[in-house]
PDB file of N, CA and C in Angstrom:
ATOM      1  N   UNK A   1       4.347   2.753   7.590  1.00  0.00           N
ATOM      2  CA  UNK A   1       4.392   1.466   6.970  1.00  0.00           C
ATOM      3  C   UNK A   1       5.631   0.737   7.449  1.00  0.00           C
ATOM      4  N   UNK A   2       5.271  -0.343   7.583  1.00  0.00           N
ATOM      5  CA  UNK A   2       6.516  -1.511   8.150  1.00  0.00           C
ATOM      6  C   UNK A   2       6.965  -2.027   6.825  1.00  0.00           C
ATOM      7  N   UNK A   3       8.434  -2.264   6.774  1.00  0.00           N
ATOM      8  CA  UNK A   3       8.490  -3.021   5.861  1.00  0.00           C
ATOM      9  C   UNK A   3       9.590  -4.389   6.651  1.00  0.00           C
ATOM     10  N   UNK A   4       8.618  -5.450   6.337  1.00  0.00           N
ATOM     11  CA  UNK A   4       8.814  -6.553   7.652  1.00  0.00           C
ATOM     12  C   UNK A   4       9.806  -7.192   6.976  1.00  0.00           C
ATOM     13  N   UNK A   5      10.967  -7.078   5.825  1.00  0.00           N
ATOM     14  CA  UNK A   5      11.863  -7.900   5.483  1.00  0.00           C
ATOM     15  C   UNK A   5      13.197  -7.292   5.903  1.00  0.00           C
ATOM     16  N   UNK A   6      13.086  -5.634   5.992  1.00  0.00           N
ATOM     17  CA  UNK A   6      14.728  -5.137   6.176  1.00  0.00           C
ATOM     18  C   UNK A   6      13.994  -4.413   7.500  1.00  0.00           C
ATOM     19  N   UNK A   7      13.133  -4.566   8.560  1.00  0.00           N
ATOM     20  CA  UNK A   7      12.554  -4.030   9.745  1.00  0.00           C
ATOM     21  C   UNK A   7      12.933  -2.546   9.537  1.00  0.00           C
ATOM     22  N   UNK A   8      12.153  -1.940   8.450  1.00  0.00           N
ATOM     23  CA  UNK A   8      12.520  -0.275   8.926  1.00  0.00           C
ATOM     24  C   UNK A   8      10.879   0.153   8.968  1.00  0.00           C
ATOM     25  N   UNK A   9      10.783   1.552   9.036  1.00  0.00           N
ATOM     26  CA  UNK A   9       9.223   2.058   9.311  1.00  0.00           C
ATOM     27  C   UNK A   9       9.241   3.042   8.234  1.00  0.00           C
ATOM     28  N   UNK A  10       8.544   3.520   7.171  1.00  0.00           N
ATOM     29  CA  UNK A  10       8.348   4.791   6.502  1.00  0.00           C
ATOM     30  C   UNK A  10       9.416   5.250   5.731  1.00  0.00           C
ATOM     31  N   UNK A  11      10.846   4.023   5.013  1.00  0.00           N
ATOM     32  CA  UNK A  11      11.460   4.198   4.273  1.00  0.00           C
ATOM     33  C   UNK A  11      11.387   3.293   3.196  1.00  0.00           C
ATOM     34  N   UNK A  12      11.808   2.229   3.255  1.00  0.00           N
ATOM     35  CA  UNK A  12      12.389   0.950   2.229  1.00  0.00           C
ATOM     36  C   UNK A  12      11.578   0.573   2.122  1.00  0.00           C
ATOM     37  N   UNK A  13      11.156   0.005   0.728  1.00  0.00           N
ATOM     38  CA  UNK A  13      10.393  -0.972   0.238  1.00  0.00           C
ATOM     39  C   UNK A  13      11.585  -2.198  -0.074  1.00  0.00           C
ATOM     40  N   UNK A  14      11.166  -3.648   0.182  1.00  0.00           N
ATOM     41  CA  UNK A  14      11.771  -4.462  -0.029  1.00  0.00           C
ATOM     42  C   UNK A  14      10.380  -5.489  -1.236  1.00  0.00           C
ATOM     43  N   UNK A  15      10.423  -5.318  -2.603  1.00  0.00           N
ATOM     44  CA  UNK A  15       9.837  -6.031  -3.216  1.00  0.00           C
ATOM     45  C   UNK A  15      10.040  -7.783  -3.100  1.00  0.00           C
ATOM     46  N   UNK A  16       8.404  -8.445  -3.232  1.00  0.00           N
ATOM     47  CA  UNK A  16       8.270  -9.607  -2.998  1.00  0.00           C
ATOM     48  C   UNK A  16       8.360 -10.020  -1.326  1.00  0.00           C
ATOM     49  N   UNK A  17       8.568  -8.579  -0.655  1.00  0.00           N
ATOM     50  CA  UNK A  17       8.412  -8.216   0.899  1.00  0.00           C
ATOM     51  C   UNK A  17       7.366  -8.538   1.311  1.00  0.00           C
ATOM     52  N   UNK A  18       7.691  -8.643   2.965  1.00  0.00           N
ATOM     53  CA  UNK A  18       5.913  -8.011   2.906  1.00  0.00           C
ATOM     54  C   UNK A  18       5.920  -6.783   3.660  1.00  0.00           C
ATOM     55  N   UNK A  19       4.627  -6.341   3.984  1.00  0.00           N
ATOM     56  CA  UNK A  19       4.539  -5.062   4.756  1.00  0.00           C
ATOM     57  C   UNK A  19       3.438  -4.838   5.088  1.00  0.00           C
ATOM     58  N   UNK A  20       3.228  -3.881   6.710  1.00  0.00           N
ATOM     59  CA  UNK A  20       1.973  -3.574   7.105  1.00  0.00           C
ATOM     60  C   UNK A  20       1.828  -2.361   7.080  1.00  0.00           C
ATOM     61  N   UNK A  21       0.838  -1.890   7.442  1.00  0.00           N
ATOM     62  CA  UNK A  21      -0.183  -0.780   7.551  1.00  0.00           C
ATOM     63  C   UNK A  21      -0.868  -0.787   8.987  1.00  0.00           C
ATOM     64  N   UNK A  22      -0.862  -0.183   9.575  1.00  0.00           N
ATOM     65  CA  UNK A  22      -1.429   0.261  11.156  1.00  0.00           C
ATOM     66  C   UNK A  22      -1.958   1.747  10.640  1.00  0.00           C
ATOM     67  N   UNK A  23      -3.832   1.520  11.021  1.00  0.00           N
ATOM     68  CA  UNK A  23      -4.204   3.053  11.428  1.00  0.00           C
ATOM     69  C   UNK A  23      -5.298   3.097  11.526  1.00  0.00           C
ATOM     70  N   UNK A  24      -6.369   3.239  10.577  1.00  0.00           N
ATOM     71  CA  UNK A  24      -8.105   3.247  11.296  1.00  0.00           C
ATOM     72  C   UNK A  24      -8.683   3.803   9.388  1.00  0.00           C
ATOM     73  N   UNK A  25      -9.770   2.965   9.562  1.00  0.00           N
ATOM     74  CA  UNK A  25     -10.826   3.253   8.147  1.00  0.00           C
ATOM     75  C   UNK A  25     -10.024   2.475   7.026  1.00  0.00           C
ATOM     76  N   UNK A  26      -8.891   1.239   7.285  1.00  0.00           N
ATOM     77  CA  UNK A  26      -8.301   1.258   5.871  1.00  0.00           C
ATOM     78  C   UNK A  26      -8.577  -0.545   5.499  1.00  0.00           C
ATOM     79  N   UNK A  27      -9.174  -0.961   5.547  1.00  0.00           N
ATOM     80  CA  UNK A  27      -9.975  -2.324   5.049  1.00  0.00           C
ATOM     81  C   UNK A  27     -10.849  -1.507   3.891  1.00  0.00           C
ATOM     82  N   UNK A  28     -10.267  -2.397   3.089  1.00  0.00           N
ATOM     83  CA  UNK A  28     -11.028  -2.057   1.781  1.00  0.00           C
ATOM     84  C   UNK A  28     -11.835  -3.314   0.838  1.00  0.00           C
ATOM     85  N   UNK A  29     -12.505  -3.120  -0.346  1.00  0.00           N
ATOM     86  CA  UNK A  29     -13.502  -4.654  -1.409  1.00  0.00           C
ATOM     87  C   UNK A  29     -12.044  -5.000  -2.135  1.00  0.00           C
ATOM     88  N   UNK A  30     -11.539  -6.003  -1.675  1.00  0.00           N
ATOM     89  CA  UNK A  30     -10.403  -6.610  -2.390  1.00  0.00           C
ATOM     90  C   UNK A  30     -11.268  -6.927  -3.707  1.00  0.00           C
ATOM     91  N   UNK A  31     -12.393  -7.293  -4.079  1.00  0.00           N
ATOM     92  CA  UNK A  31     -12.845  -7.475  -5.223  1.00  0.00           C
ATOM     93  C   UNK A  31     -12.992  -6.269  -6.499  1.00  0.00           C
ATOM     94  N   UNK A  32     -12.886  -4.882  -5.632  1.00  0.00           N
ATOM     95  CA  UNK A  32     -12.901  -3.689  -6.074  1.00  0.00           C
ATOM     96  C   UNK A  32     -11.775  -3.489  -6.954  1.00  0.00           C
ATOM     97  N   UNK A  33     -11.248  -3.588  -8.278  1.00  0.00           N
ATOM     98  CA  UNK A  33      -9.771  -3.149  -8.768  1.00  0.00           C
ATOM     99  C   UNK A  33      -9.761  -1.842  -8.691  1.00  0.00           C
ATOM    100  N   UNK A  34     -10.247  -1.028  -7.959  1.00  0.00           N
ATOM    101  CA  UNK A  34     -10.250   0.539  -7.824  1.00  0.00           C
ATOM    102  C   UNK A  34     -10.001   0.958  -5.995  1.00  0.00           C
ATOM    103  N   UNK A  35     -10.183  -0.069  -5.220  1.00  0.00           N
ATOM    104  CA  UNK A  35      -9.669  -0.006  -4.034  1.00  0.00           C
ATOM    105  C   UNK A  35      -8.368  -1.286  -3.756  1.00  0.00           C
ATOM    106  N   UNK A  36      -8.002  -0.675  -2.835  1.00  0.00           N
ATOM    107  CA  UNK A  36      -7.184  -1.359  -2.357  1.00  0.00           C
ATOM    108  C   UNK A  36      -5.724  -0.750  -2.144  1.00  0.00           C
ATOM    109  N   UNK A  37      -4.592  -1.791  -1.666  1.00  0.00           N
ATOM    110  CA  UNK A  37      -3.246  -0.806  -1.796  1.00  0.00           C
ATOM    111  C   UNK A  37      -2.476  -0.410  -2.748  1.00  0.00           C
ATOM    112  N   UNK A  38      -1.723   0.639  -3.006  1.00  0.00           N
ATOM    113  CA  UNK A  38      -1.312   0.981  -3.997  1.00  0.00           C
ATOM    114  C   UNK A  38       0.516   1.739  -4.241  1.00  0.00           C
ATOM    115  N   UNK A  39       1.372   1.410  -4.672  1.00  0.00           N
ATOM    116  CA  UNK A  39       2.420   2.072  -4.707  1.00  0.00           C
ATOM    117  C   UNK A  39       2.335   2.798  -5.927  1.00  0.00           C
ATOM    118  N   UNK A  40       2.580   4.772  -5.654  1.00  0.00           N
ATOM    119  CA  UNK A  40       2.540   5.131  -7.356  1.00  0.00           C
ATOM    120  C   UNK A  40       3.982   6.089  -7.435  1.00  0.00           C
ATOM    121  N   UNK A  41       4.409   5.552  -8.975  1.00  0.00           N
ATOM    122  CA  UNK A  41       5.729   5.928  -8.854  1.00  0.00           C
ATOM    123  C   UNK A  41       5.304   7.465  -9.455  1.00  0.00           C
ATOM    124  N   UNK A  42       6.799   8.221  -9.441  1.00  0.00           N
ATOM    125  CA  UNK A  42       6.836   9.269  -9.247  1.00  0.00           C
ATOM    126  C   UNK A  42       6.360   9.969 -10.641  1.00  0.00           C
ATOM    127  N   UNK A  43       6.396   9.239 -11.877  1.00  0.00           N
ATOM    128  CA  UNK A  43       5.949   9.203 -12.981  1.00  0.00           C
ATOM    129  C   UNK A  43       4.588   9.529 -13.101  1.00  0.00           C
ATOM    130  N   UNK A  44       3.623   8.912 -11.821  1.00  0.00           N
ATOM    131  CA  UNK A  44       2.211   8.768 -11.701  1.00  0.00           C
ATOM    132  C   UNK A  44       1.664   7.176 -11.576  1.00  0.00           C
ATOM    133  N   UNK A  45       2.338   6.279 -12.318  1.00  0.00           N
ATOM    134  CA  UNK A  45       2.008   5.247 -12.484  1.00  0.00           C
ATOM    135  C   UNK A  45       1.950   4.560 -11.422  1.00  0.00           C
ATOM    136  N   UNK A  46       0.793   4.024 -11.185  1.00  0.00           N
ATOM    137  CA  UNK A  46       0.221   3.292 -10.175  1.00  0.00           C
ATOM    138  C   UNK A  46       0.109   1.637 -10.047  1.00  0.00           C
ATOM    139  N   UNK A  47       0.648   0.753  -9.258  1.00  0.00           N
ATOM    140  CA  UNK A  47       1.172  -0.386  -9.120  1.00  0.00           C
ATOM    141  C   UNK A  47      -0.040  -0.872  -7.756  1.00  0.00           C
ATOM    142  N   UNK A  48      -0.748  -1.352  -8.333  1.00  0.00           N
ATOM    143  CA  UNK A  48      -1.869  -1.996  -7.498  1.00  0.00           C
ATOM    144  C   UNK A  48      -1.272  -3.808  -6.445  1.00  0.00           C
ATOM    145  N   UNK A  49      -1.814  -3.878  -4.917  1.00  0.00           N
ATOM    146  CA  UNK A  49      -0.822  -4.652  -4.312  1.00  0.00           C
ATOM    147  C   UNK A  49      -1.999  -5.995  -4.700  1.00  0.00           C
ATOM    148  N   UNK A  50      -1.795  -7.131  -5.096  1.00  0.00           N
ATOM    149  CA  UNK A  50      -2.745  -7.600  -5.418  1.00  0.00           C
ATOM    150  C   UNK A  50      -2.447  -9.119  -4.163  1.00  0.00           C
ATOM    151  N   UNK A  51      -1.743  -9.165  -3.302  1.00  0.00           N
ATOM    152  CA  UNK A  51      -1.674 -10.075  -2.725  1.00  0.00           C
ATOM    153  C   UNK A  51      -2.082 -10.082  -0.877  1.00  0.00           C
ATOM    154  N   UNK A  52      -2.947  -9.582  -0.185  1.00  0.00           N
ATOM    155  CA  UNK A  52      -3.354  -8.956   0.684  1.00  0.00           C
ATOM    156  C   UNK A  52      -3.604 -10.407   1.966  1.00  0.00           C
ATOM    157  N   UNK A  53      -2.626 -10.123   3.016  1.00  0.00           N
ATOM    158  CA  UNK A  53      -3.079 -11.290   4.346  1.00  0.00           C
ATOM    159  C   UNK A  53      -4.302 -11.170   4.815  1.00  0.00           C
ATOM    160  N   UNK A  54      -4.319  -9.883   5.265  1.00  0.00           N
ATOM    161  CA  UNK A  54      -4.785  -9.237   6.509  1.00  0.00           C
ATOM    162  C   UNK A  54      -5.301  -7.779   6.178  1.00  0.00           C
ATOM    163  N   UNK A  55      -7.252  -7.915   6.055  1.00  0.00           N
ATOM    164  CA  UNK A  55      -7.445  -6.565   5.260  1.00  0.00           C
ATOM    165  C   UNK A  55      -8.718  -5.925   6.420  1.00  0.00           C
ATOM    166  N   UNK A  56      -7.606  -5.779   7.429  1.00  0.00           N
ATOM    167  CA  UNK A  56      -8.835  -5.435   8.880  1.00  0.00           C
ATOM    168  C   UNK A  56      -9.013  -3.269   8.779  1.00  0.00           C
ATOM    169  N   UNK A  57      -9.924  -3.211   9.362  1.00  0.00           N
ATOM    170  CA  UNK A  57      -9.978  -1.857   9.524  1.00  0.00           C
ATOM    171  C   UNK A  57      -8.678  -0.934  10.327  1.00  0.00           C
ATOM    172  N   UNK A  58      -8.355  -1.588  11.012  1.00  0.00           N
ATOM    173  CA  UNK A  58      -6.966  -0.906  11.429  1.00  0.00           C
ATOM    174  C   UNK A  58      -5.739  -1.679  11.139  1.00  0.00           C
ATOM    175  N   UNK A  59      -5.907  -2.297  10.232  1.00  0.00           N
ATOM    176  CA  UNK A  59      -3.815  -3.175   9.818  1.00  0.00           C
ATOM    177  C   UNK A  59      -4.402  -4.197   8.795  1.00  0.00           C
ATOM    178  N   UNK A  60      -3.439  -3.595   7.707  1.00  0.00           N
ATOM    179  CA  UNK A  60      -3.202  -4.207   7.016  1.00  0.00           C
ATOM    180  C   UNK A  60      -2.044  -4.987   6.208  1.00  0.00           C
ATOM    181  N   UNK A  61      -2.045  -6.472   5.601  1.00  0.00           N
ATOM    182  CA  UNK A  61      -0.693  -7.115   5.914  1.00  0.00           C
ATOM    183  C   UNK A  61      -0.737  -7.456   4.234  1.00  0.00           C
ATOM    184  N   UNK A  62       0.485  -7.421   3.460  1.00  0.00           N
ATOM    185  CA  UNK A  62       0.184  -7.531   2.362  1.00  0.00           C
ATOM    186  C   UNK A  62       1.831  -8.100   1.736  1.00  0.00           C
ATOM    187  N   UNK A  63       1.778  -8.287   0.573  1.00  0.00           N
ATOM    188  CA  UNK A  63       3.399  -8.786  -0.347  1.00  0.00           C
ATOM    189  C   UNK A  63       3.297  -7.717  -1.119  1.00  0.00           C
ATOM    190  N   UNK A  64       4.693  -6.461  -0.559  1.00  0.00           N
ATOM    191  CA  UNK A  64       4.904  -5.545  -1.933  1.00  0.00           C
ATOM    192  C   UNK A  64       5.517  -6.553  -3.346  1.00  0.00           C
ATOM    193  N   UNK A  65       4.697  -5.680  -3.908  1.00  0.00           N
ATOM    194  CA  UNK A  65       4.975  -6.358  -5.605  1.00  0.00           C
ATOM    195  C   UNK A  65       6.300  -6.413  -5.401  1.00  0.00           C
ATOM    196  N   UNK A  66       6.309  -7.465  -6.618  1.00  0.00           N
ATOM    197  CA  UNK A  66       7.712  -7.653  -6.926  1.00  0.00           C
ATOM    198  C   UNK A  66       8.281  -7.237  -8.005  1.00  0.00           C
ATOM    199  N   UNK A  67       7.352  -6.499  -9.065  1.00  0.00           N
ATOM    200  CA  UNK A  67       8.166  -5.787 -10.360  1.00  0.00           C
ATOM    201  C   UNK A  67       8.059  -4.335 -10.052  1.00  0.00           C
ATOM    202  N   UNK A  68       8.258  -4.003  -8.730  1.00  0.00           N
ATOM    203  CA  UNK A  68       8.468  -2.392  -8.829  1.00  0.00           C
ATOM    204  C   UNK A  68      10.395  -2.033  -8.421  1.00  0.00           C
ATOM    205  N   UNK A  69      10.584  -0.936  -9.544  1.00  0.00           N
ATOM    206  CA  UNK A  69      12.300  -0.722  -9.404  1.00  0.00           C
ATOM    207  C   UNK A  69      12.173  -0.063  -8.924  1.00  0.00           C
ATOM    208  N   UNK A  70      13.933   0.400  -9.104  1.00  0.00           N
ATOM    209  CA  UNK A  70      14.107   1.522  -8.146  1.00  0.00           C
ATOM    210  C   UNK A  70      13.920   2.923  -8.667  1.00  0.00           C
ATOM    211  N   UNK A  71      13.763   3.407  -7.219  1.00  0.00           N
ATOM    212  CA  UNK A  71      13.123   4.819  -7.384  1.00  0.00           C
ATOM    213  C   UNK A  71      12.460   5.266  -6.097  1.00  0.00           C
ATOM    214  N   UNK A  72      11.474   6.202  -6.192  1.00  0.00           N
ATOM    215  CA  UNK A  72      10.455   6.206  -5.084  1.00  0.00           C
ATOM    216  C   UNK A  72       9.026   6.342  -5.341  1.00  0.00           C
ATOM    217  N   UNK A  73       8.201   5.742  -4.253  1.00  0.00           N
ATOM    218  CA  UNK A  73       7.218   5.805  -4.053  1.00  0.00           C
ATOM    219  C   UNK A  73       6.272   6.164  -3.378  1.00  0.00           C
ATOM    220  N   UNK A  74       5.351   6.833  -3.612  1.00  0.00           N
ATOM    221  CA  UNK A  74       3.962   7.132  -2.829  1.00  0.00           C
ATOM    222  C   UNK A  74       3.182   6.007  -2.265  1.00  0.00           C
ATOM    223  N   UNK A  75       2.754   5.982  -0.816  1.00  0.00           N
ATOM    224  CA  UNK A  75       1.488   4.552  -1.160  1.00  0.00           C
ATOM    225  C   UNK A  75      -0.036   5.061  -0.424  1.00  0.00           C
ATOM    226  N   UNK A  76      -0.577   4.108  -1.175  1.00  0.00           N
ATOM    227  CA  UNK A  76      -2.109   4.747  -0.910  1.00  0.00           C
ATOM    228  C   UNK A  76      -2.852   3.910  -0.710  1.00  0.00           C
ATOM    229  N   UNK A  77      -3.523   3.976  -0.048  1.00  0.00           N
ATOM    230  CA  UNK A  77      -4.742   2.816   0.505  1.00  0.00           C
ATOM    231  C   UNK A  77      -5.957   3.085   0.144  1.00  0.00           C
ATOM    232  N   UNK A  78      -6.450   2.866  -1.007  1.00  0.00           N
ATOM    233  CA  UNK A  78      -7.852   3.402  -1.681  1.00  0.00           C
ATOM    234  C   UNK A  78      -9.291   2.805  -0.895  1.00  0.00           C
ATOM    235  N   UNK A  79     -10.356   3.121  -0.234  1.00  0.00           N
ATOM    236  CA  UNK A  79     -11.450   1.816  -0.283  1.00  0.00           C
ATOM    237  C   UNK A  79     -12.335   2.907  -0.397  1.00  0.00           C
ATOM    238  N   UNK A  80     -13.694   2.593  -0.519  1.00  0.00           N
ATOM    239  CA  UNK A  80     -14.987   3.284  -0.599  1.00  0.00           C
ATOM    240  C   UNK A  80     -15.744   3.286   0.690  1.00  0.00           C
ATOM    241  N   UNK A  81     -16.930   3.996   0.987  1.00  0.00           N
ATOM    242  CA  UNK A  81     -17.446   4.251   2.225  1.00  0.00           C
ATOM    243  C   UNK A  81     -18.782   3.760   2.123  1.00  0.00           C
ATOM    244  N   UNK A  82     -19.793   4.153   2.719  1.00  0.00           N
ATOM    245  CA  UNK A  82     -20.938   4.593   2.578  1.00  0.00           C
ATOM    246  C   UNK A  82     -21.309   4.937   1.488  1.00  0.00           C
ATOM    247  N   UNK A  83     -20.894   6.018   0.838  1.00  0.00           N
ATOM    248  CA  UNK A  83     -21.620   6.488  -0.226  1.00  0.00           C
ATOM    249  C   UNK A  83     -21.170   6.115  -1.422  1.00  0.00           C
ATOM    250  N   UNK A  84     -20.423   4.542  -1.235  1.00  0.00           N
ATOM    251  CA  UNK A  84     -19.768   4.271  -2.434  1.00  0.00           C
ATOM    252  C   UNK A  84     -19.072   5.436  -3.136  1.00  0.00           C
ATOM    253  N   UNK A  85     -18.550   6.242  -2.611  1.00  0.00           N
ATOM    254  CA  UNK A  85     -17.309   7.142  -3.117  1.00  0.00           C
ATOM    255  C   UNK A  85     -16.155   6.586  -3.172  1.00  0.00           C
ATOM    256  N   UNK A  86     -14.827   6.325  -3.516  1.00  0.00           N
ATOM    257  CA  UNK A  86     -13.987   5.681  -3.179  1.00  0.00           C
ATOM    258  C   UNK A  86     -13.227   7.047  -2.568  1.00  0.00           C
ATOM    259  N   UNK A  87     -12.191   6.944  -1.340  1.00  0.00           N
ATOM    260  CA  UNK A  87     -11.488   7.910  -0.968  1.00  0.00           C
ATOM    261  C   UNK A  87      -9.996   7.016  -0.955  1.00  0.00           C
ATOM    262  N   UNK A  88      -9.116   8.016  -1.002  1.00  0.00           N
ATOM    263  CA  UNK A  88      -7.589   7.570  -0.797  1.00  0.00           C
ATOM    264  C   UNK A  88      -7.298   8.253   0.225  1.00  0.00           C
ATOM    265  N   UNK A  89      -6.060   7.283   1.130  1.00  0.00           N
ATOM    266  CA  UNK A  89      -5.298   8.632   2.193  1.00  0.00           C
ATOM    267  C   UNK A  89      -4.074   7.965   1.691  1.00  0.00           C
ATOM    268  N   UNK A  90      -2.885   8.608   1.919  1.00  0.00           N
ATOM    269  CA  UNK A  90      -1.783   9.132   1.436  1.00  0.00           C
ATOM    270  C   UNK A  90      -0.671   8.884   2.475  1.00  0.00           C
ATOM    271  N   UNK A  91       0.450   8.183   2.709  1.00  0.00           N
ATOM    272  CA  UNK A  91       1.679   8.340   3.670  1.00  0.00           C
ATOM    273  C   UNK A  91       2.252   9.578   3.440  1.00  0.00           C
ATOM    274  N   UNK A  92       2.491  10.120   4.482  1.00  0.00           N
ATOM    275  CA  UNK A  92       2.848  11.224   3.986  1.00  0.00           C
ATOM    276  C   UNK A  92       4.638  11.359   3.939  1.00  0.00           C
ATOM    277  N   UNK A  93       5.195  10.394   3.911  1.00  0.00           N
ATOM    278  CA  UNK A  93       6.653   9.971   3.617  1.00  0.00           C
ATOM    279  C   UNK A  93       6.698   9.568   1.923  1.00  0.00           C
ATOM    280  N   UNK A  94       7.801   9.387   1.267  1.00  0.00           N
ATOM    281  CA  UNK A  94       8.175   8.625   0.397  1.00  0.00           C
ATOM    282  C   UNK A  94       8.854   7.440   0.541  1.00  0.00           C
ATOM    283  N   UNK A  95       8.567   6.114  -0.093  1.00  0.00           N
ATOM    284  CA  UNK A  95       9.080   5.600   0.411  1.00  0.00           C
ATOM    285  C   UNK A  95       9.965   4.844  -0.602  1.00  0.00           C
ATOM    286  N   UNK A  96      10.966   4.222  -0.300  1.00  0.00           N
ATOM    287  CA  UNK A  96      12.079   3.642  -1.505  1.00  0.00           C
ATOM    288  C   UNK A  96      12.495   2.078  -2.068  1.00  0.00           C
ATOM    289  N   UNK A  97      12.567   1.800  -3.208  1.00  0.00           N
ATOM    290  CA  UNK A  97      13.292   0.702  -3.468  1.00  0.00           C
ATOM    291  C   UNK A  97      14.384   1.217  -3.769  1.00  0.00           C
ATOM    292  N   UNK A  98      15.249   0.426  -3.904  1.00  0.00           N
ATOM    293  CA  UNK A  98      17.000   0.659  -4.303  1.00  0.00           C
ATOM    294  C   UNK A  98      17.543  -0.503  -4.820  1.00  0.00           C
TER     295      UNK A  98
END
């Protein structure tokens, strides 16, 4: 993950940022509140990205929220397939506000 306000890759979150996503299968039903991007804090609690540029199958361009503190985060890119299953994949970094 880019985070396009402090240019780092797979660390910082900069809220009210924005940030991309580069990779394959991750366009998701923005109409879906069960897909889409997701930061979940370490608590569990899950912070849905509700402001999305660019929701192509390989990159996606979006505004990290702006009420997430500090701490760290997981992010997840939820969408459904074919079989209307929804699947998540997972960064496999943590990544941070401060």
């Amino acid at each position: 993950m880019l985070d396009v306000s402090s240019d780092t890759h797979n660390g910082t979150l900069t809220p009210g940022g924005m940030g991309q996503i580069v990779g394959h299968r991750l366009k998701f039903d923005a109409s879906d509140e069960n897909q889409g991007i997701f930061f979940v804090a370490g608590d569990g609690t899950a912070t849905r990205v509700t402001v999305v540029g660019r929701n192509m199958p390989a990159d996606l361009m979006f505004m990290v929220p702006d009420g997430l503190t500090a701490g760290e985060y997981t992010l997840e890119v939820r969408a459904a397939f074919a079989s209307n299953d929804i699947r998540s994949g997972t960064l496999a970094v943590a990544l941070t506000v401060s």
